[in-house]
PDB file of N, CA and C in Angstrom:
ATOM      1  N   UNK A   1      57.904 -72.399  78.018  1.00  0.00           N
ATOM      2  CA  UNK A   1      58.249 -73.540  77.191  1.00  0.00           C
ATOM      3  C   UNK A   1      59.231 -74.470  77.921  1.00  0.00           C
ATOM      4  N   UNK A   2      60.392 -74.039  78.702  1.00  0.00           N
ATOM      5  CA  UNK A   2      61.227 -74.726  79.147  1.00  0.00           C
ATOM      6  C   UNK A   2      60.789 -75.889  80.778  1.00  0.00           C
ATOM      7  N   UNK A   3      59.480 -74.870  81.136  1.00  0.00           N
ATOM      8  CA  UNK A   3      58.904 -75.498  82.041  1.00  0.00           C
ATOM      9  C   UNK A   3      58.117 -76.542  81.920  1.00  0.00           C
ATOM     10  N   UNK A   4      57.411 -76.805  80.426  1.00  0.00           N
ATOM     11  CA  UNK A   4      56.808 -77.906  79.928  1.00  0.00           C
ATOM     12  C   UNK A   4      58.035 -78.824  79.530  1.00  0.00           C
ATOM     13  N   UNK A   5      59.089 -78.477  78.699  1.00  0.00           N
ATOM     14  CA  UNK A   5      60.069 -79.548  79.098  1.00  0.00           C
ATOM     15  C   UNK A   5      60.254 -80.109  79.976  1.00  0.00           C
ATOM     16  N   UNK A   6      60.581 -79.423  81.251  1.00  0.00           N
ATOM     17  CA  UNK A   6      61.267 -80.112  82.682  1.00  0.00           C
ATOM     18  C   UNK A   6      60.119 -80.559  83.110  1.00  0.00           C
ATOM     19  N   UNK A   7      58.948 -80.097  83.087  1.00  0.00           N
ATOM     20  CA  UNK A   7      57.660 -81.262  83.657  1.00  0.00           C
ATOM     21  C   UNK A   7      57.124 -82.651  82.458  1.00  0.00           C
ATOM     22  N   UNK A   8      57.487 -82.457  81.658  1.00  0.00           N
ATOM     23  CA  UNK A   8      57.280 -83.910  80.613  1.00  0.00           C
ATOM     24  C   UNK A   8      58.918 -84.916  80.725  1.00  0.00           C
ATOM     25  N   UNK A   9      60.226 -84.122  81.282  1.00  0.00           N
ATOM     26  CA  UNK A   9      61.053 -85.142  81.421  1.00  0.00           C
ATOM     27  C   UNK A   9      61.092 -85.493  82.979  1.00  0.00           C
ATOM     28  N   UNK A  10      60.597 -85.172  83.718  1.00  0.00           N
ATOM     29  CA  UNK A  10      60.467 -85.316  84.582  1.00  0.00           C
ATOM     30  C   UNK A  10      58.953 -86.591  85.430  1.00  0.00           C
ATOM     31  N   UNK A  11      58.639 -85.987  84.196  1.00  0.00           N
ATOM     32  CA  UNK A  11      56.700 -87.214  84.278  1.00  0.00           C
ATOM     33  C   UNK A  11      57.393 -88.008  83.355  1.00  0.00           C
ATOM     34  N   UNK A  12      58.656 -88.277  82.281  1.00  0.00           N
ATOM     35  CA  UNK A  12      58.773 -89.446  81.851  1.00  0.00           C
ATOM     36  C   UNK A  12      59.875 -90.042  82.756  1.00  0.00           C
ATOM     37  N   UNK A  13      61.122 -89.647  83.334  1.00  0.00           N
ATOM     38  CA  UNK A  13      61.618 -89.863  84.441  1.00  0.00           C
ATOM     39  C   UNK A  13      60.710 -90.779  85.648  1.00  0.00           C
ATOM     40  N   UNK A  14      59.983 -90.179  85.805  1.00  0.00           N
ATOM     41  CA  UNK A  14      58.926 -90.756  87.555  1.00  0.00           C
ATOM     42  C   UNK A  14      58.108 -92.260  86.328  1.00  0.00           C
ATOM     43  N   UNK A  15      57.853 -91.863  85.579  1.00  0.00           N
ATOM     44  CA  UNK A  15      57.360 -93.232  84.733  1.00  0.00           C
ATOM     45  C   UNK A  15      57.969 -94.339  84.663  1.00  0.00           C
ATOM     46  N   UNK A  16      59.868 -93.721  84.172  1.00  0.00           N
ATOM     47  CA  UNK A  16      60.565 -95.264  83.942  1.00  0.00           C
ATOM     48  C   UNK A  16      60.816 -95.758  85.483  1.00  0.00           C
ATOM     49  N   UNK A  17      60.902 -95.039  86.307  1.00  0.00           N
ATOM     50  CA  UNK A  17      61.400 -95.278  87.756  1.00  0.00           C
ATOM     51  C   UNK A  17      60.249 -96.596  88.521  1.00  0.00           C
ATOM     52  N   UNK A  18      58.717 -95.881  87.904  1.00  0.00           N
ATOM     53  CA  UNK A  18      58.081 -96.798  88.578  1.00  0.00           C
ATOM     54  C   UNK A  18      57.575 -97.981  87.706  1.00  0.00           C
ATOM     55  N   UNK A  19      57.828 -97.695  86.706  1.00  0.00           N
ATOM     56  CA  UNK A  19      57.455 -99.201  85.731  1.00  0.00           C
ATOM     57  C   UNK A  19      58.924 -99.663  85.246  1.00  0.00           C
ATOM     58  N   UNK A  20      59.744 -99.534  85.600  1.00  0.00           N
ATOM     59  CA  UNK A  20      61.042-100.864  85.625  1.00  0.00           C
ATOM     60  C   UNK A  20      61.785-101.035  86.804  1.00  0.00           C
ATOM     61  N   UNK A  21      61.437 -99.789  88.051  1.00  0.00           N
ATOM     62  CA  UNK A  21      62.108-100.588  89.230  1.00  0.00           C
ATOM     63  C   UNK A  21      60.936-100.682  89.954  1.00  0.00           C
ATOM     64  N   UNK A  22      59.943-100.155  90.067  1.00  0.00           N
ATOM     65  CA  UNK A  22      59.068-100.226  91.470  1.00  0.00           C
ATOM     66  C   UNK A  22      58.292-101.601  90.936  1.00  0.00           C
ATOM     67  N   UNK A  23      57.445-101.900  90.136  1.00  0.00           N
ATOM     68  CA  UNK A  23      56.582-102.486  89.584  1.00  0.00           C
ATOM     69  C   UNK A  23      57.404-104.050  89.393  1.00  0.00           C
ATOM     70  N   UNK A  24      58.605-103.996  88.638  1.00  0.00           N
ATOM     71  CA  UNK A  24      58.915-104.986  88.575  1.00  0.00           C
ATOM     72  C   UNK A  24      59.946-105.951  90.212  1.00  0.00           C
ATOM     73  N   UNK A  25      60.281-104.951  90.929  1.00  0.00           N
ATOM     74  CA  UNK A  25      60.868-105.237  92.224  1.00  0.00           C
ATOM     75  C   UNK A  25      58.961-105.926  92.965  1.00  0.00           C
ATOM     76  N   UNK A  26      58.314-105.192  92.968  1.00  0.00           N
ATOM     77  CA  UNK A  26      57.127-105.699  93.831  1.00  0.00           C
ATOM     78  C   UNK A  26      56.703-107.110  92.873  1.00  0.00           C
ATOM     79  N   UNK A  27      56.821-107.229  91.485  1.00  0.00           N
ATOM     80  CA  UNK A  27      56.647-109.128  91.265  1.00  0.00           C
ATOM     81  C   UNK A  27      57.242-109.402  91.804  1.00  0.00           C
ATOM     82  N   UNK A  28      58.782-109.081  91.955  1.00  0.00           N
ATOM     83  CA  UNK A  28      59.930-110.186  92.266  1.00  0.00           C
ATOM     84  C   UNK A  28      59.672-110.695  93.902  1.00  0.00           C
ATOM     85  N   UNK A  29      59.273-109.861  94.523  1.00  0.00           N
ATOM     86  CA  UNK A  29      59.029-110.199  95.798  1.00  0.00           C
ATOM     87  C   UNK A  29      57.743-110.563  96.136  1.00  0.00           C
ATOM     88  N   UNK A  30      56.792-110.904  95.186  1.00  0.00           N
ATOM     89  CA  UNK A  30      55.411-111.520  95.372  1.00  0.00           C
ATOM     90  C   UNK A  30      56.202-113.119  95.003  1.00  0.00           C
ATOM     91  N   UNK A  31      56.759-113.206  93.978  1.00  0.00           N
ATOM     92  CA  UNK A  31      57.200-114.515  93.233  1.00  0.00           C
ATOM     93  C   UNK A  31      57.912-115.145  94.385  1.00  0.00           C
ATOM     94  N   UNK A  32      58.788-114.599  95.203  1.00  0.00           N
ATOM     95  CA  UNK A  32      59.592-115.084  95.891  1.00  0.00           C
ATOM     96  C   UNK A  32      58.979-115.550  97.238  1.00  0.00           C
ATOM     97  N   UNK A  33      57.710-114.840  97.851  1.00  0.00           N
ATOM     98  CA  UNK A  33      56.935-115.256  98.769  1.00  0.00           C
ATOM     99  C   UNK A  33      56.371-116.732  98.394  1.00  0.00           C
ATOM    100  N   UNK A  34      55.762-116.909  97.115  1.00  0.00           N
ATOM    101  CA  UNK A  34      54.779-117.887  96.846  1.00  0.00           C
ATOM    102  C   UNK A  34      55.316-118.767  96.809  1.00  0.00           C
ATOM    103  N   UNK A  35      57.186-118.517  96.269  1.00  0.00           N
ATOM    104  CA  UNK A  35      57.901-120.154  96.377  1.00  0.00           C
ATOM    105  C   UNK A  35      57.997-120.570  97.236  1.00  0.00           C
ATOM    106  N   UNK A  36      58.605-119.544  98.325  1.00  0.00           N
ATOM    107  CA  UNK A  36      58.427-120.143  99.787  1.00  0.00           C
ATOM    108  C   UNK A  36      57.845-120.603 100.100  1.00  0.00           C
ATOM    109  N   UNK A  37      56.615-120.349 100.347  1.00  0.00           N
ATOM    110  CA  UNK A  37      55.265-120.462 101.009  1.00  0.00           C
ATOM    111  C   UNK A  37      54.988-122.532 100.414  1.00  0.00           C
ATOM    112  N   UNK A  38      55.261-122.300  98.987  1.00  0.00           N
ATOM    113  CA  UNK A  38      54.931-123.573  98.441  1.00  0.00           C
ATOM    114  C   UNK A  38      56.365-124.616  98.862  1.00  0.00           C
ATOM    115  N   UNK A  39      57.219-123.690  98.838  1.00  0.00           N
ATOM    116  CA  UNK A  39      58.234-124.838  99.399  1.00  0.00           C
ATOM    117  C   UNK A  39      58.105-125.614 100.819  1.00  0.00           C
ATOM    118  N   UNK A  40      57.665-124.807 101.830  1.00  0.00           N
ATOM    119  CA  UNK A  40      57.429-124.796 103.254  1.00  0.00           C
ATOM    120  C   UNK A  40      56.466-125.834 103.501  1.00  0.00           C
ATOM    121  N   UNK A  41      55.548-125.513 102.254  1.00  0.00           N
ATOM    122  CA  UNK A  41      54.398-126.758 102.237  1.00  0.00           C
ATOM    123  C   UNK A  41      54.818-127.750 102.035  1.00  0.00           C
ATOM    124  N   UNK A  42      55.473-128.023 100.958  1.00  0.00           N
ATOM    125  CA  UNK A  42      55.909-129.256 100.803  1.00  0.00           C
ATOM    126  C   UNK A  42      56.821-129.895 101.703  1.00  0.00           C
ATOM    127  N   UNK A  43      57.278-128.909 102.437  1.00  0.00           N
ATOM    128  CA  UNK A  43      58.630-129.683 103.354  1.00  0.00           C
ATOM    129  C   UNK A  43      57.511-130.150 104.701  1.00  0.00           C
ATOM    130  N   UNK A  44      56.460-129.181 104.859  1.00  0.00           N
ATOM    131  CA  UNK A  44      55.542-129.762 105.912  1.00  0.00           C
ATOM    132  C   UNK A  44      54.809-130.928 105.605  1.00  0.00           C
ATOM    133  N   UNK A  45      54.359-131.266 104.131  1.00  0.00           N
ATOM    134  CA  UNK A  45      53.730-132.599 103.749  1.00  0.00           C
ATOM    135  C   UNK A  45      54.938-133.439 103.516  1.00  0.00           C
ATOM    136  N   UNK A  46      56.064-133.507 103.430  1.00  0.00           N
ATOM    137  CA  UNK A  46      56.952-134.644 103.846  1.00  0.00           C
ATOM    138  C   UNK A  46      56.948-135.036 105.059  1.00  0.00           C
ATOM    139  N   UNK A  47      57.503-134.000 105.752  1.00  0.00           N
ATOM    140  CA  UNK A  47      57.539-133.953 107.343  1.00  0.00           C
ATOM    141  C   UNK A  47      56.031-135.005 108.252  1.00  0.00           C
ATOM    142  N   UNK A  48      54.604-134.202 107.472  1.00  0.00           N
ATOM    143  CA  UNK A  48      53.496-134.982 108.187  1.00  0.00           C
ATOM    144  C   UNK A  48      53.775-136.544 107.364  1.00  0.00           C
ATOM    145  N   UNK A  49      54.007-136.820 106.096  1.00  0.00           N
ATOM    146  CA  UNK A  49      54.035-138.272 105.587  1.00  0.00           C
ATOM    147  C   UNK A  49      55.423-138.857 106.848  1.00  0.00           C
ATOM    148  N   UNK A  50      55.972-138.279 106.795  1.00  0.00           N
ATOM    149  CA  UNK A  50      57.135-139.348 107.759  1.00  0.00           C
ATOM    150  C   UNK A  50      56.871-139.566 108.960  1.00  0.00           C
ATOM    151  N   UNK A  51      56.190-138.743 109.393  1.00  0.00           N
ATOM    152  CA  UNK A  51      55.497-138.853 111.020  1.00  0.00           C
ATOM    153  C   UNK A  51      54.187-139.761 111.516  1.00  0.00           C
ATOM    154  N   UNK A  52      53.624-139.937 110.084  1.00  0.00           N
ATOM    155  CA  UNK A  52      52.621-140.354 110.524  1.00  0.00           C
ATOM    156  C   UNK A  52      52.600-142.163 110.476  1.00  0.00           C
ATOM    157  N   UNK A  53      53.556-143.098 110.211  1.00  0.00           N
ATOM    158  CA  UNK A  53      53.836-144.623 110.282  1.00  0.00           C
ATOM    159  C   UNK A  53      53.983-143.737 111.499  1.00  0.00           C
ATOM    160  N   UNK A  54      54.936-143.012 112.286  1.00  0.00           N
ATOM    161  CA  UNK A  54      55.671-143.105 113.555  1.00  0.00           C
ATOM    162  C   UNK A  54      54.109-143.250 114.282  1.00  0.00           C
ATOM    163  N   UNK A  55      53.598-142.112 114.451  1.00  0.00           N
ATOM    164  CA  UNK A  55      52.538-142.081 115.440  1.00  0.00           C
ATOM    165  C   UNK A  55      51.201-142.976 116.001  1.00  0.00           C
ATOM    166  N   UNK A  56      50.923-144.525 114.536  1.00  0.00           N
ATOM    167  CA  UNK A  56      50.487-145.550 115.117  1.00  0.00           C
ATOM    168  C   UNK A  56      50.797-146.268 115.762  1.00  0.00           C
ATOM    169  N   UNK A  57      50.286-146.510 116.826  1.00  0.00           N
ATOM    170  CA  UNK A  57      51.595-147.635 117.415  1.00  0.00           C
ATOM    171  C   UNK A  57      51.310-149.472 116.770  1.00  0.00           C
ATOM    172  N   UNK A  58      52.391-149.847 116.681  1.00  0.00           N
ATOM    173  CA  UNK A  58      52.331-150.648 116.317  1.00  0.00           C
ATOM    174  C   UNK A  58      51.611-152.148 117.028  1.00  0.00           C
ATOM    175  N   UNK A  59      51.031-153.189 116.468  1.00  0.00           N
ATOM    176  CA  UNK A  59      50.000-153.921 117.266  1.00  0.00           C
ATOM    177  C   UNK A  59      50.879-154.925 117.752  1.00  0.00           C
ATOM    178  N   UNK A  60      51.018-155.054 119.090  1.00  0.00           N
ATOM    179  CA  UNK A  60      51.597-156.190 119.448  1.00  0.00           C
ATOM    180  C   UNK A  60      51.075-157.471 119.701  1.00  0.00           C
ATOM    181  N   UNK A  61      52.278-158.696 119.367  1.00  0.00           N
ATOM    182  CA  UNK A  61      51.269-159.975 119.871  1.00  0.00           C
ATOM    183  C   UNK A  61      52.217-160.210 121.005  1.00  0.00           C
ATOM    184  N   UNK A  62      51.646-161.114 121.315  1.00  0.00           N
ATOM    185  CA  UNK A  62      52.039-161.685 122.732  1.00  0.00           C
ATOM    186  C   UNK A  62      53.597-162.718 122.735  1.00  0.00           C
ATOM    187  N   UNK A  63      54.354-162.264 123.377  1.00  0.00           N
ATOM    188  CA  UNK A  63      55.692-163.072 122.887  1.00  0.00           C
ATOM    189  C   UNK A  63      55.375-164.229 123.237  1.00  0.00           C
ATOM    190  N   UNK A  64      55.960-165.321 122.401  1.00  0.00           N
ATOM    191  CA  UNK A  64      56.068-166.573 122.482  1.00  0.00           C
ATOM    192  C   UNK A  64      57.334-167.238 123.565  1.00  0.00           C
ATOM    193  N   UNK A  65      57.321-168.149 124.091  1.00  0.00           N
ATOM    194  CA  UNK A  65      58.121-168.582 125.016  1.00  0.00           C
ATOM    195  C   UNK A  65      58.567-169.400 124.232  1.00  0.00           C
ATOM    196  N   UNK A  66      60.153-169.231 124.246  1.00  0.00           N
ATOM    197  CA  UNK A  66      61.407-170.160 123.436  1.00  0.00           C
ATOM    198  C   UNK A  66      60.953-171.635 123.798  1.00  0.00           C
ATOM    199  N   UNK A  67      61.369-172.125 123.173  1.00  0.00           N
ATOM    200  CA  UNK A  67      61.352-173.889 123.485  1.00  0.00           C
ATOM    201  C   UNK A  67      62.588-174.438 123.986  1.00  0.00           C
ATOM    202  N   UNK A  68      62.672-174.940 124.444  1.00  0.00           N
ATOM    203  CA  UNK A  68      63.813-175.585 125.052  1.00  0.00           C
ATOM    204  C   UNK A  68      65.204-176.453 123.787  1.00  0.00           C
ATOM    205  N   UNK A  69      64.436-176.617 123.072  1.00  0.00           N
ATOM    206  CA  UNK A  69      65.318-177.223 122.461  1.00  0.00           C
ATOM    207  C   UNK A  69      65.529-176.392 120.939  1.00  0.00           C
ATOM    208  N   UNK A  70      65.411-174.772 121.336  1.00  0.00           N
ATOM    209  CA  UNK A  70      66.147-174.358 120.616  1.00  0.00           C
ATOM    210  C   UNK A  70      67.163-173.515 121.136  1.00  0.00           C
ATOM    211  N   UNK A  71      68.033-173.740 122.082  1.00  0.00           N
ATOM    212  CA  UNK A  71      68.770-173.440 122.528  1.00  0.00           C
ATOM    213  C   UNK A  71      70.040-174.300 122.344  1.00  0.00           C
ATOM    214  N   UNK A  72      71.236-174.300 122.217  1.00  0.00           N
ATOM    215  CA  UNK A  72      72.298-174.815 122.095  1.00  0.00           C
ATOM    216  C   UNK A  72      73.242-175.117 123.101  1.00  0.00           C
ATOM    217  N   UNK A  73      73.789-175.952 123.604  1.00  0.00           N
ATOM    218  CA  UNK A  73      74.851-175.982 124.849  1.00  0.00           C
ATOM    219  C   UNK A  73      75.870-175.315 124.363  1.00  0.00           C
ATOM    220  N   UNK A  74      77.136-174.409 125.059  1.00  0.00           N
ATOM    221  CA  UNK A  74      78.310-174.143 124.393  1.00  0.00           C
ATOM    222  C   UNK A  74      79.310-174.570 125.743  1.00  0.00           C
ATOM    223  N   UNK A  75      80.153-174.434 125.165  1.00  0.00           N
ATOM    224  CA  UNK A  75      81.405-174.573 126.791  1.00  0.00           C
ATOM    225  C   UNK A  75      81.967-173.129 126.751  1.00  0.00           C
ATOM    226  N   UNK A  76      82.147-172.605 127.865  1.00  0.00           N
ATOM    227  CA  UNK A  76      82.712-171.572 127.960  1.00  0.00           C
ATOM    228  C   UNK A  76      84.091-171.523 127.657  1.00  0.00           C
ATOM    229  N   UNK A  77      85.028-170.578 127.246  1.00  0.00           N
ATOM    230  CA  UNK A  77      86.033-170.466 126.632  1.00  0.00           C
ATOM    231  C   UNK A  77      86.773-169.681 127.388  1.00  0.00           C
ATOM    232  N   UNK A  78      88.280-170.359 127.945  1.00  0.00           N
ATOM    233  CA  UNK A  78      88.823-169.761 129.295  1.00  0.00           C
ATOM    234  C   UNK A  78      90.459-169.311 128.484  1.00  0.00           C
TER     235      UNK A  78
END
């Protein structure tokens, strides 16, 4: 009789052990992967949106040559 005790508190023992620490520790560390994972993404789709104005180059035109008369005389200042 005493041996069916110690094997039913013992099978309810190994029960609470794995359904409130094992079970609920393995969500917590699935949950905590996926934020990452989704955070990382998002910091990589910022990262590609900011990079990508950089990497067209921009179209150049052909510089224009100043005109002469937009230039100003000054006197130098001694």
């Amino acid at each position: 009789m005493l041996r069916w005790i110690l094997i039913v508190f013992f099978g309810w023992l190994l029960y609470k052990l794995v359904f409130n620490i094992i079970v609920p520790g393995y969500r917590l560390t699935q949950k905590v992967k996926r934020q990452m994972s989704d955070m990382q993404e998002g910091m990589r789709q910022q990262y590609e949106a900011q990079q990508a104005p950089q990497q067209a180059p921009p179209a150049q035109r052909p510089a224009e040559k100043p005109r002469k008369d937009d230039y100003l005389d000054f006197e130098e200042i001694k």
